[in-house]
PDB file of N, CA and C in Angstrom:
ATOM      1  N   UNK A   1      -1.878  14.463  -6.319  1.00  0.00           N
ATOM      2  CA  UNK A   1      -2.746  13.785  -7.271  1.00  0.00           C
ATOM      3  C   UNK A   1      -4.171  13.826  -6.725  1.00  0.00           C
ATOM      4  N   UNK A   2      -4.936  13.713  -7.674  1.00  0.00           N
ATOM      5  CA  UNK A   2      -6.703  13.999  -7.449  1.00  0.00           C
ATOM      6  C   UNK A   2      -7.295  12.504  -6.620  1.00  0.00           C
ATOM      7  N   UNK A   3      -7.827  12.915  -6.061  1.00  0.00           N
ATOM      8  CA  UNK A   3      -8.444  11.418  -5.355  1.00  0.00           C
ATOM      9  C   UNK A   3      -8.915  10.676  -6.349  1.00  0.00           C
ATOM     10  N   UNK A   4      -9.776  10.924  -7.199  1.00  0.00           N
ATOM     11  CA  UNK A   4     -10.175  10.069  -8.193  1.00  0.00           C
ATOM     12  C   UNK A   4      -9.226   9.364  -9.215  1.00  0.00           C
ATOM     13  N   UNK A   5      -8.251  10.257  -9.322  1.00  0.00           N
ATOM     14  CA  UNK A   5      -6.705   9.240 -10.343  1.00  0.00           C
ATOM     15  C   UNK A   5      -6.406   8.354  -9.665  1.00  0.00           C
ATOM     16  N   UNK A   6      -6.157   9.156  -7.954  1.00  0.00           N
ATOM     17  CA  UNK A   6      -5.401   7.966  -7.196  1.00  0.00           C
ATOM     18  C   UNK A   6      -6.388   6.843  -7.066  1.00  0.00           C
ATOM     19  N   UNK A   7      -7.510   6.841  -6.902  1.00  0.00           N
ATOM     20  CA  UNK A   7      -8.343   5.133  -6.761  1.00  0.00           C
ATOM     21  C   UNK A   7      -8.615   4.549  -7.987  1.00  0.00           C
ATOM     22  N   UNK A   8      -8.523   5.164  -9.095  1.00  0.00           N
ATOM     23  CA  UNK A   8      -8.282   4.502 -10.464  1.00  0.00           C
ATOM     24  C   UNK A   8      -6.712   3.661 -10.254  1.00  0.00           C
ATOM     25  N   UNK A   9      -6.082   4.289  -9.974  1.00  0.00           N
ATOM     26  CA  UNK A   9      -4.741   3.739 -10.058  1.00  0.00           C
ATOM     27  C   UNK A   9      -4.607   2.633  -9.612  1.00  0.00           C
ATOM     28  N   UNK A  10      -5.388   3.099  -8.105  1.00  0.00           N
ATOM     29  CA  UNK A  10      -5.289   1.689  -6.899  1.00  0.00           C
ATOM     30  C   UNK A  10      -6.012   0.393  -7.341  1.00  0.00           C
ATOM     31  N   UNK A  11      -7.612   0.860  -7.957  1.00  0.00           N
ATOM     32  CA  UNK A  11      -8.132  -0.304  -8.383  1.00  0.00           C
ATOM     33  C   UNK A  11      -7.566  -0.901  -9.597  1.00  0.00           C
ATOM     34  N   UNK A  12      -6.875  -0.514 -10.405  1.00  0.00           N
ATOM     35  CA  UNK A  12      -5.736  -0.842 -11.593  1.00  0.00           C
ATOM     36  C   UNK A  12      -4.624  -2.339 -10.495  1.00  0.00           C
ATOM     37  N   UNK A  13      -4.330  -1.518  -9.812  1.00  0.00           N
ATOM     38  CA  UNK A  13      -3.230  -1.939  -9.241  1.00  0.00           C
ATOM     39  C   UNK A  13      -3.576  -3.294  -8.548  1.00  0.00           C
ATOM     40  N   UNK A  14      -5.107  -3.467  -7.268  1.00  0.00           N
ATOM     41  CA  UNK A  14      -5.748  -4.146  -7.271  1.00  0.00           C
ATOM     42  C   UNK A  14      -6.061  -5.506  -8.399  1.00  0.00           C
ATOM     43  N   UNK A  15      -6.805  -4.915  -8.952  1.00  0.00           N
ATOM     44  CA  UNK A  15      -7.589  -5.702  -9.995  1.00  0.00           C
ATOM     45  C   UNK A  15      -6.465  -6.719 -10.936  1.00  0.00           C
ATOM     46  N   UNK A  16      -4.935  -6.524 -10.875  1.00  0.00           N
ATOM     47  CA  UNK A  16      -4.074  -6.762 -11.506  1.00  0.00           C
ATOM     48  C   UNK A  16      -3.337  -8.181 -10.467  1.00  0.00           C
ATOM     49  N   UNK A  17      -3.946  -8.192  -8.960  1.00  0.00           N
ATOM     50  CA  UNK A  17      -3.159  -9.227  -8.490  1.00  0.00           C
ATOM     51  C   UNK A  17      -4.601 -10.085  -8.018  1.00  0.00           C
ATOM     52  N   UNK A  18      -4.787 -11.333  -8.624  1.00  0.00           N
ATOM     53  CA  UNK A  18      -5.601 -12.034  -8.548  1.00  0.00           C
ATOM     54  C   UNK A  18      -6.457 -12.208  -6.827  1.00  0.00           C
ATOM     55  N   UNK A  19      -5.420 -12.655  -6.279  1.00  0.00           N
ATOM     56  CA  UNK A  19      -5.468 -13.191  -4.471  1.00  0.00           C
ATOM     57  C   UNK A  19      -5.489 -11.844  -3.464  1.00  0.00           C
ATOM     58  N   UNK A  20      -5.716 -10.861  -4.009  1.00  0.00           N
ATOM     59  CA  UNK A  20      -6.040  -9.446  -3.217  1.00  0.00           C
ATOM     60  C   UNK A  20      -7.029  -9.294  -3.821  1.00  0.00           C
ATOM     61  N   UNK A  21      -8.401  -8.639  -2.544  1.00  0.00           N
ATOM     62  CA  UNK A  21      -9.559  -7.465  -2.567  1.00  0.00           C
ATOM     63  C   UNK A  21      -8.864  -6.174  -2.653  1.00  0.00           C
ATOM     64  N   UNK A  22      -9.903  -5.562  -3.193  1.00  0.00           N
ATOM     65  CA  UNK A  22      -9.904  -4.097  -2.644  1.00  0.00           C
ATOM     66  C   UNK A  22     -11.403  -4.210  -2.079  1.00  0.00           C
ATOM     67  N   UNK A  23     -11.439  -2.966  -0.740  1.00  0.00           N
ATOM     68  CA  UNK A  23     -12.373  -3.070   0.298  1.00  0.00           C
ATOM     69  C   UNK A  23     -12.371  -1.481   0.718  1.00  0.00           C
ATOM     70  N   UNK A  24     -13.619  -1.585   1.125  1.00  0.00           N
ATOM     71  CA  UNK A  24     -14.169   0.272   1.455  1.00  0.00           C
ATOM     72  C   UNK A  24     -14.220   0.963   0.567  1.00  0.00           C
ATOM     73  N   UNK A  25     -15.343   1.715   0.906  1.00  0.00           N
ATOM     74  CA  UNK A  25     -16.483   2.672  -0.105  1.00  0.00           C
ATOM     75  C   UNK A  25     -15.518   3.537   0.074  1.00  0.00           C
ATOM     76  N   UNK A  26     -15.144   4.386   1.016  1.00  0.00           N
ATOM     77  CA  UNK A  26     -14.827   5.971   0.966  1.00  0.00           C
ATOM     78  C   UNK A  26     -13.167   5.496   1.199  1.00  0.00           C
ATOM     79  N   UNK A  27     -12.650   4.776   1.914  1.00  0.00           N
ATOM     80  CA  UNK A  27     -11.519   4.495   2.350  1.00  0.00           C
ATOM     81  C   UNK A  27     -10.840   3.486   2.035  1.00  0.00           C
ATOM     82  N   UNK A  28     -10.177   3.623   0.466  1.00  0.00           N
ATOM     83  CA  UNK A  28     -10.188   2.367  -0.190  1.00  0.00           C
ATOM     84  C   UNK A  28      -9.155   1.394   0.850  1.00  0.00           C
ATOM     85  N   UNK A  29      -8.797   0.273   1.094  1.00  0.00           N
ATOM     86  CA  UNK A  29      -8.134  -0.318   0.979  1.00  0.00           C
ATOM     87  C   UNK A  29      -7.700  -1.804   0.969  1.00  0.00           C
ATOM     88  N   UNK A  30      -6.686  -2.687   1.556  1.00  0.00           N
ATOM     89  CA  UNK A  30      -6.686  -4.314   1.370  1.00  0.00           C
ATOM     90  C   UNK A  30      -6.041  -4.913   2.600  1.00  0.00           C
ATOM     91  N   UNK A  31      -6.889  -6.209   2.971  1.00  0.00           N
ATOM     92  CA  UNK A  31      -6.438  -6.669   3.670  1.00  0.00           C
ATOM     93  C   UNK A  31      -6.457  -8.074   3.576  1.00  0.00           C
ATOM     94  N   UNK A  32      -5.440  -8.957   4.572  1.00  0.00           N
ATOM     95  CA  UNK A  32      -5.691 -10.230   4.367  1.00  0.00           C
ATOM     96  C   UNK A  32      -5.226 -10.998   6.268  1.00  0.00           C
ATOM     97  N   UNK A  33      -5.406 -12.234   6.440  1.00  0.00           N
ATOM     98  CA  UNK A  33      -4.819 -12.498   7.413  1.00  0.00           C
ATOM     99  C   UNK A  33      -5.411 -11.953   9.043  1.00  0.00           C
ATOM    100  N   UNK A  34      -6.486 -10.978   8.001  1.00  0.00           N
ATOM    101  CA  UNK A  34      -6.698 -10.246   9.937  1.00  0.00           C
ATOM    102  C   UNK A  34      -5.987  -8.774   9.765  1.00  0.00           C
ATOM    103  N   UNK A  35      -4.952  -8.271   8.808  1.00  0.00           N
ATOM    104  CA  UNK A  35      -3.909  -7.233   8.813  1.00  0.00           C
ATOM    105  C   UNK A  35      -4.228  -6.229   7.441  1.00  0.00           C
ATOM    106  N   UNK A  36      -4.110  -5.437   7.736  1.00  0.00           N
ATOM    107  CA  UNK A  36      -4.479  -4.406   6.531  1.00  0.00           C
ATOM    108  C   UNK A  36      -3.096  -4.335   6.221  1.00  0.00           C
ATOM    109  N   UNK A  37      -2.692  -4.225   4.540  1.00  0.00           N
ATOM    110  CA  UNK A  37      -1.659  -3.814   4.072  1.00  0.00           C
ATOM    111  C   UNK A  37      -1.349  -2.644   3.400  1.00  0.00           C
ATOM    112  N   UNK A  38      -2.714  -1.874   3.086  1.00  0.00           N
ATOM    113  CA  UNK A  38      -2.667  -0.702   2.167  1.00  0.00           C
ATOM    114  C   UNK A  38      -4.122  -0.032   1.991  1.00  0.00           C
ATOM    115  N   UNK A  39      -3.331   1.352   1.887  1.00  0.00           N
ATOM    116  CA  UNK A  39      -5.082   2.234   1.989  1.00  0.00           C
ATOM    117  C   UNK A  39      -4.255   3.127   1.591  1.00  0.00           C
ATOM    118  N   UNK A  40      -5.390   4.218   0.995  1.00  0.00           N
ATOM    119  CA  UNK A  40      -5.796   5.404   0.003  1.00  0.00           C
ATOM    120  C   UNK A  40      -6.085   6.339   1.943  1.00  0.00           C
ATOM    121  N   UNK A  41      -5.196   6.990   2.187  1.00  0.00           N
ATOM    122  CA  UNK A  41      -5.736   8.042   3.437  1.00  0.00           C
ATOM    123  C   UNK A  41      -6.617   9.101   3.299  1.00  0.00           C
ATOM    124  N   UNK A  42      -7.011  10.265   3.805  1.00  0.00           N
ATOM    125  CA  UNK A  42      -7.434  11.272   3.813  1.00  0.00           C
ATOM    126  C   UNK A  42      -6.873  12.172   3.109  1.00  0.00           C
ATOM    127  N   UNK A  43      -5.685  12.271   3.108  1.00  0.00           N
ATOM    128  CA  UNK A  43      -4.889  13.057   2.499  1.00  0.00           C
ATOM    129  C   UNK A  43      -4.538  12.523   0.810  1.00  0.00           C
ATOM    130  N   UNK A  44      -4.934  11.634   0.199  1.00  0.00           N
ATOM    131  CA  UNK A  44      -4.939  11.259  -0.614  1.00  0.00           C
ATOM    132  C   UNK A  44      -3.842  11.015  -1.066  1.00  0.00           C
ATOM    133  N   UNK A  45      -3.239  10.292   0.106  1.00  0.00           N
ATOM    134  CA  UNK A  45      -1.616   8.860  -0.744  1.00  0.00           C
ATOM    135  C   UNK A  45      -2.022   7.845  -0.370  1.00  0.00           C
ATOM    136  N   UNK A  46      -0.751   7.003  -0.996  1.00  0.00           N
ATOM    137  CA  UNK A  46      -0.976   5.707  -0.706  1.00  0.00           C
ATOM    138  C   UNK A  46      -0.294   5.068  -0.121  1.00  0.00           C
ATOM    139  N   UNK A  47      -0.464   4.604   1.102  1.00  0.00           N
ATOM    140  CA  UNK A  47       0.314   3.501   1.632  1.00  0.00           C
ATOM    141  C   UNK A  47       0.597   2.122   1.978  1.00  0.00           C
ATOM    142  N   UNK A  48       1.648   1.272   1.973  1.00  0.00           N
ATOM    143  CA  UNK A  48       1.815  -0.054   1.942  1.00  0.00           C
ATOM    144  C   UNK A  48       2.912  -0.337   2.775  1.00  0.00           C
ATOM    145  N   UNK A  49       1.664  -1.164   3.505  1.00  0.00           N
ATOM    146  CA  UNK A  49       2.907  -1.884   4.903  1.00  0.00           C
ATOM    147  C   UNK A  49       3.751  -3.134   4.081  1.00  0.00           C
ATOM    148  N   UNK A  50       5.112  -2.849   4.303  1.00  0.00           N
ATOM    149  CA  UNK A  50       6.443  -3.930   4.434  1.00  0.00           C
ATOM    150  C   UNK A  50       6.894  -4.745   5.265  1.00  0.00           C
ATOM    151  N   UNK A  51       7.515  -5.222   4.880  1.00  0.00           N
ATOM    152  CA  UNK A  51       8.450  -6.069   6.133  1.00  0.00           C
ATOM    153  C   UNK A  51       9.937  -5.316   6.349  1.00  0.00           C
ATOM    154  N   UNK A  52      10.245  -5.591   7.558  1.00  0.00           N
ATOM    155  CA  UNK A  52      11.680  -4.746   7.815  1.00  0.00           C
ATOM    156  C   UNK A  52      12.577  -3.978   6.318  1.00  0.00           C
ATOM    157  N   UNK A  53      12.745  -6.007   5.686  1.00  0.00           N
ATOM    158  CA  UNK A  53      13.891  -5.830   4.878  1.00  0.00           C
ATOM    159  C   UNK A  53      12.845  -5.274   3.254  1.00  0.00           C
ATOM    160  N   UNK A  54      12.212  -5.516   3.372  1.00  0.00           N
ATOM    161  CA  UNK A  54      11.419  -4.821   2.298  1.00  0.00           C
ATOM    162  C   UNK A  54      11.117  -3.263   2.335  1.00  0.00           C
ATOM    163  N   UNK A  55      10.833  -3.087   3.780  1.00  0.00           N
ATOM    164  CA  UNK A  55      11.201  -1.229   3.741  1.00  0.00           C
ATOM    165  C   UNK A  55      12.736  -0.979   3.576  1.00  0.00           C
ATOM    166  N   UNK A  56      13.534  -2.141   3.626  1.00  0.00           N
ATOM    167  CA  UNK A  56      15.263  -1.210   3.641  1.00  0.00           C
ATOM    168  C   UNK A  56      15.182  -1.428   2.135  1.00  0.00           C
ATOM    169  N   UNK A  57      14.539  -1.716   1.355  1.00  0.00           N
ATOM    170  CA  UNK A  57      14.453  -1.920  -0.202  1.00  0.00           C
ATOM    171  C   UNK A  57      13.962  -1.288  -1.119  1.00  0.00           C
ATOM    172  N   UNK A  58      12.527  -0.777  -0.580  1.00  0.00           N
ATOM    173  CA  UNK A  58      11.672   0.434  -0.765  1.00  0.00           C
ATOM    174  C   UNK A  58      12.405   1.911  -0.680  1.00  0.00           C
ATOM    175  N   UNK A  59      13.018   1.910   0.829  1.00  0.00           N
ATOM    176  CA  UNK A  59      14.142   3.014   1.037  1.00  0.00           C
ATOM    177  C   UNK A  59      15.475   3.111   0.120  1.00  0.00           C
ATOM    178  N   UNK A  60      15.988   2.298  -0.047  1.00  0.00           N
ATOM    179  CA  UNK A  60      17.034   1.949  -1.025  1.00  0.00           C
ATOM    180  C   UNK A  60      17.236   3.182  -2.430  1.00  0.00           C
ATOM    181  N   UNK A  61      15.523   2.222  -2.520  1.00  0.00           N
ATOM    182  CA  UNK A  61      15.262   2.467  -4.436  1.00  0.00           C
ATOM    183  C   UNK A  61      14.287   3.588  -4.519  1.00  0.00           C
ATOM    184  N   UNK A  62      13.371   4.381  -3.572  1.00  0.00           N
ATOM    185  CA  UNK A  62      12.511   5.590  -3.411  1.00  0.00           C
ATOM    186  C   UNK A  62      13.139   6.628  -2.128  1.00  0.00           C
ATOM    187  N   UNK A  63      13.125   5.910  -1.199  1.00  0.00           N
ATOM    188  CA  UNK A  63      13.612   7.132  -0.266  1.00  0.00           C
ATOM    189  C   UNK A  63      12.188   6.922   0.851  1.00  0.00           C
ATOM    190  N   UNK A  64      12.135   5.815   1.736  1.00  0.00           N
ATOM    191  CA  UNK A  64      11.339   5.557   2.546  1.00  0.00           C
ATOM    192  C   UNK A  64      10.718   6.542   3.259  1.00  0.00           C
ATOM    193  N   UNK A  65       9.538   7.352   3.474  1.00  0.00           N
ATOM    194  CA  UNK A  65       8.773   8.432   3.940  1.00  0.00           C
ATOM    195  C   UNK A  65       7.904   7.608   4.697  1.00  0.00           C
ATOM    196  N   UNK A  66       7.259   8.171   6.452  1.00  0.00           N
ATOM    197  CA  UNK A  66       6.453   7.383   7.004  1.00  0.00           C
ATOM    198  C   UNK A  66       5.295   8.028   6.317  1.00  0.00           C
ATOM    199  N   UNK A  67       4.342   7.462   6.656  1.00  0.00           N
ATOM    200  CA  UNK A  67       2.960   7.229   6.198  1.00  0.00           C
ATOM    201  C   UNK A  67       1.958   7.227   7.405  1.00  0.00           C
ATOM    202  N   UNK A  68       1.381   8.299   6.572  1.00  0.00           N
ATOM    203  CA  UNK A  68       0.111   8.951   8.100  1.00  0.00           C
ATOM    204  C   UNK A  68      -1.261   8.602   7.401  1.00  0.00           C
ATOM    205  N   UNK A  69      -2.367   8.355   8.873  1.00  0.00           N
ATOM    206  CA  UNK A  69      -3.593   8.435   8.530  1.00  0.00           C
ATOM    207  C   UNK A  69      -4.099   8.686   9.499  1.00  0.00           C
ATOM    208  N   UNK A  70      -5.194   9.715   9.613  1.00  0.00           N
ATOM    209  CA  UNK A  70      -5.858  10.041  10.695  1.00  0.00           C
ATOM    210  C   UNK A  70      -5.027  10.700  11.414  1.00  0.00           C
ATOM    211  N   UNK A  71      -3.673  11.480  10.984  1.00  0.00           N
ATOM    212  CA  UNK A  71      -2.500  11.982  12.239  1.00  0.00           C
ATOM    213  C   UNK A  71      -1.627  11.570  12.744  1.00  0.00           C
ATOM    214  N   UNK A  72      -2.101  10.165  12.530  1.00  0.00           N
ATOM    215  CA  UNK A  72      -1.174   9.372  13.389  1.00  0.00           C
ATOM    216  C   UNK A  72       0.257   8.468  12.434  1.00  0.00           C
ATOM    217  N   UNK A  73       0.787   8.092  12.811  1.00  0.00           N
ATOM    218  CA  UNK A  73       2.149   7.633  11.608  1.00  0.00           C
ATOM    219  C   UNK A  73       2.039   6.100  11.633  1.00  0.00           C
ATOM    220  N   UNK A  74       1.598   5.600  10.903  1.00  0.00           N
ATOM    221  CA  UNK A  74       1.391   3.972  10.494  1.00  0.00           C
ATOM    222  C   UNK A  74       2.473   3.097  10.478  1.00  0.00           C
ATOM    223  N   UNK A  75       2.639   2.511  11.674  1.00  0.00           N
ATOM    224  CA  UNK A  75       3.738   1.719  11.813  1.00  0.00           C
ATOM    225  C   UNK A  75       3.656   0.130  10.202  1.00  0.00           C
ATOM    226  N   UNK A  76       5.391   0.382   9.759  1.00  0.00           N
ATOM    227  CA  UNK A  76       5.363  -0.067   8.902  1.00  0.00           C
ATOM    228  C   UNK A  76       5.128  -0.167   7.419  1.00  0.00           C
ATOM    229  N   UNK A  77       4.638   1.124   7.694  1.00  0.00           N
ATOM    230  CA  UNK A  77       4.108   1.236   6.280  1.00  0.00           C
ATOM    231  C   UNK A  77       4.423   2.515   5.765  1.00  0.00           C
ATOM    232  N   UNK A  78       4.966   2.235   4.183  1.00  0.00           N
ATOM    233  CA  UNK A  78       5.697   3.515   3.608  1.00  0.00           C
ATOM    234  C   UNK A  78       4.928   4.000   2.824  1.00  0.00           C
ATOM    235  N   UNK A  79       5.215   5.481   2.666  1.00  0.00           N
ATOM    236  CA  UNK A  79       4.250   6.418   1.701  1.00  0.00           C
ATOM    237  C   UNK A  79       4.789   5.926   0.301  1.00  0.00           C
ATOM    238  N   UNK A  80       4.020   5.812  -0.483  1.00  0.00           N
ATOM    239  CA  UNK A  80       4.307   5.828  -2.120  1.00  0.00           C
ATOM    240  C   UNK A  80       4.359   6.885  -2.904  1.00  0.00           C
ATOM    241  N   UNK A  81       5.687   7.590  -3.147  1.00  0.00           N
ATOM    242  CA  UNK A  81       5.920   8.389  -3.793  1.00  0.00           C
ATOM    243  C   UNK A  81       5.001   8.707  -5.365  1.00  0.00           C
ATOM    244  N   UNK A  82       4.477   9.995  -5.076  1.00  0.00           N
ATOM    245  CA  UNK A  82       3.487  10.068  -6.547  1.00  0.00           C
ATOM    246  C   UNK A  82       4.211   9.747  -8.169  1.00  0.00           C
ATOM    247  N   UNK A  83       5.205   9.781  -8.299  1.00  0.00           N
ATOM    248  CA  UNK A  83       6.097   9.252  -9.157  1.00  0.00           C
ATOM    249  C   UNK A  83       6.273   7.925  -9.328  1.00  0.00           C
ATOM    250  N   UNK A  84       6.283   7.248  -8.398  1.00  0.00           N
ATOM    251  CA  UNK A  84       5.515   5.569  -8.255  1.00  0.00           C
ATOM    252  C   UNK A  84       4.556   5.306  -9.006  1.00  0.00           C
ATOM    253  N   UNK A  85       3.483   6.178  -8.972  1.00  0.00           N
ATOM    254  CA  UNK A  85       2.403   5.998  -9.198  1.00  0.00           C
ATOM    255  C   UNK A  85       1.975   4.889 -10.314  1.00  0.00           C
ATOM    256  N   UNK A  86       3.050   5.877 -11.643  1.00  0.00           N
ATOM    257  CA  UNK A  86       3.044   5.854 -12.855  1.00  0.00           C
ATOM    258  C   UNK A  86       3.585   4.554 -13.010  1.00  0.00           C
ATOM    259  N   UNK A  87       4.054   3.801 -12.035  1.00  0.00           N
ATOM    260  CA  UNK A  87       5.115   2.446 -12.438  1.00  0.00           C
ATOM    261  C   UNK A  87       4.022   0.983 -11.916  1.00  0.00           C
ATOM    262  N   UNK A  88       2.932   0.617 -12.711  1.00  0.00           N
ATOM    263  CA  UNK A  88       2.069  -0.016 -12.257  1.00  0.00           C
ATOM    264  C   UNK A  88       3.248  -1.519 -11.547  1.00  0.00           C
ATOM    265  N   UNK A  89       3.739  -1.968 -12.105  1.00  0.00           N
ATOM    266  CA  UNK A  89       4.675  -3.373 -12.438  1.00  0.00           C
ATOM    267  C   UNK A  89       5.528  -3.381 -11.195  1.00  0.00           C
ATOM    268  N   UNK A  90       6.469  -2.036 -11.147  1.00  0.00           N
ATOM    269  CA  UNK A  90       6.792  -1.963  -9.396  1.00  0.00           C
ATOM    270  C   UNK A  90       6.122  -2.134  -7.967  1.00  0.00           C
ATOM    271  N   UNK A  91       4.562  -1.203  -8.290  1.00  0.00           N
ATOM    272  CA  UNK A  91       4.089  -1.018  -7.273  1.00  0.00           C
ATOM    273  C   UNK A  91       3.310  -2.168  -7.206  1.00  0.00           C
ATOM    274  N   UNK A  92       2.884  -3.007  -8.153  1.00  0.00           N
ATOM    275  CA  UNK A  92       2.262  -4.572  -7.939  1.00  0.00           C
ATOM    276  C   UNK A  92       3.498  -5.305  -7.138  1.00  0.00           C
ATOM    277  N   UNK A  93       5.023  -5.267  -7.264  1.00  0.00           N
ATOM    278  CA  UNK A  93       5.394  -6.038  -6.872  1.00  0.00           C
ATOM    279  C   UNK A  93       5.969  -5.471  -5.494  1.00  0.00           C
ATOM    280  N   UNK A  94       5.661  -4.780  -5.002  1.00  0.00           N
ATOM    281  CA  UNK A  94       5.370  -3.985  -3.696  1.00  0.00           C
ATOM    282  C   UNK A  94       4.304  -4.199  -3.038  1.00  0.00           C
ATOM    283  N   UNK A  95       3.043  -4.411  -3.350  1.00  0.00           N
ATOM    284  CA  UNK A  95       1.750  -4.687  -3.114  1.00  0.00           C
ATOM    285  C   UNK A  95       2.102  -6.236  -2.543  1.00  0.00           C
ATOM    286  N   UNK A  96       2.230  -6.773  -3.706  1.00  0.00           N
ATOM    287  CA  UNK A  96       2.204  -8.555  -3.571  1.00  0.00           C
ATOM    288  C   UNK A  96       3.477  -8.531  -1.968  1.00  0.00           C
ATOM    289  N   UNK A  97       4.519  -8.133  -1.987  1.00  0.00           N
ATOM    290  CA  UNK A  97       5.188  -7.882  -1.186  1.00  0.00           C
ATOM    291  C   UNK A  97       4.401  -7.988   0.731  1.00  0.00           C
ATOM    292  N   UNK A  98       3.543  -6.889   0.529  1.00  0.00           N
ATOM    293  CA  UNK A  98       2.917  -6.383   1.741  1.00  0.00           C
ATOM    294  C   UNK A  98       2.057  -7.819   2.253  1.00  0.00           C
ATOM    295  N   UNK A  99       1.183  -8.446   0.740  1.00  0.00           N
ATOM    296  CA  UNK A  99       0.106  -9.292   1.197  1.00  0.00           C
ATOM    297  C   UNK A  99       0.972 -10.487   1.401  1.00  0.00           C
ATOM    298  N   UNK A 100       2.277 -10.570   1.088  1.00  0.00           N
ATOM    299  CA  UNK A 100       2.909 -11.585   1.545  1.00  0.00           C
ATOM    300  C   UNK A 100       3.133 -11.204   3.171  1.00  0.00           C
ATOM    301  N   UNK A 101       3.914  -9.989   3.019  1.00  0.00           N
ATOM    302  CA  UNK A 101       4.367  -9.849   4.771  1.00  0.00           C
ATOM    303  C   UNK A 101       2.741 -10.141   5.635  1.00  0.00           C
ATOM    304  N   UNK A 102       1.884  -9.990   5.373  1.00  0.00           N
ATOM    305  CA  UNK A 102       0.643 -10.050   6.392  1.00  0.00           C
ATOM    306  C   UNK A 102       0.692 -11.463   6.467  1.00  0.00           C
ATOM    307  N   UNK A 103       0.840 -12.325   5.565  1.00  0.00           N
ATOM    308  CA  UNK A 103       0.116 -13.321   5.497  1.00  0.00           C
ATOM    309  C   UNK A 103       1.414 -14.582   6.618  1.00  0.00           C
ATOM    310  N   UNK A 104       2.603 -13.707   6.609  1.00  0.00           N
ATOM    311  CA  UNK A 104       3.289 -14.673   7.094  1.00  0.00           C
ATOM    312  C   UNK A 104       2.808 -14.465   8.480  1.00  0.00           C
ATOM    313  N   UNK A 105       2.639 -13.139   9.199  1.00  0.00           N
ATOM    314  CA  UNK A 105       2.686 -13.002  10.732  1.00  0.00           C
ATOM    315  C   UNK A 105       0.980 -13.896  10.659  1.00  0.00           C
ATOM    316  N   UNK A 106       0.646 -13.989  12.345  1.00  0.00           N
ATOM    317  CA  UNK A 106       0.092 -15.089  12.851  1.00  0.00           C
ATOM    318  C   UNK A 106      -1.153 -14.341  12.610  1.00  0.00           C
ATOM    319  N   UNK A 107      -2.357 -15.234  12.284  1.00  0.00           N
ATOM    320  CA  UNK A 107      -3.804 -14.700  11.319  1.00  0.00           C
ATOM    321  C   UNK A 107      -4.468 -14.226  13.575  1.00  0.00           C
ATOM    322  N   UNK A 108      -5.225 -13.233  12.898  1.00  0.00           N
ATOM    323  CA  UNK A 108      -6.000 -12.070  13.713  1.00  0.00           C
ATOM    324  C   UNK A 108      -7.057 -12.834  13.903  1.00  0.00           C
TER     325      UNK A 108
END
């Protein structure tokens, strides 16, 4: 997908859960707590950190893929299948998911 669909999507996706920013000019993404939960990479996917049992849920129902940025593999956080994309209502409740898992571990 084109970088520009994908940050339409994201700010869609964003703009749709009240108690989340979206943050960064070139590198979209959200954080809360001190913890980033999700960003638009270089490579133009998207990823969203889980909690354990929320990646065995994600994996379940997509097929859990790690998630790179900069090279490196982002602990916790699963790639979002471009077929996702299209499912605004899932991936909000995946999103809300992540800003929950940040918000429980201890603030940064």
């Amino acid at each position: 997908m084109k970088r520009d669909a994908l940050v339409k999507i994201y700010d869609e996706l964003v703009a749709n859960c009240p108690d989340i920013d979206r943050k960064g000019k070139t590198m979209p993404y959200t954080s809360a707590n001190g913890y980033m939960f999700s960003l638009i990479n270089k490579d133009d996917e998207l990823g969203i950190r889980l909690s354990k049992e929320d990646t065995v849920e994600f994996d379940n129902a997509f097929g859990a893929k790690p998630f790179k940025s900069h090279g490196a593999t982002m602990r916790e956080y699963v790639l979002i299948p471009e077929s996702l994309l299209k499912d605004l209502d899932t991936l909000e409740n995946y999103l809300q998911k992540g800003f929950k898992y940040v918000m429980s571990l201890p603030p940064k």
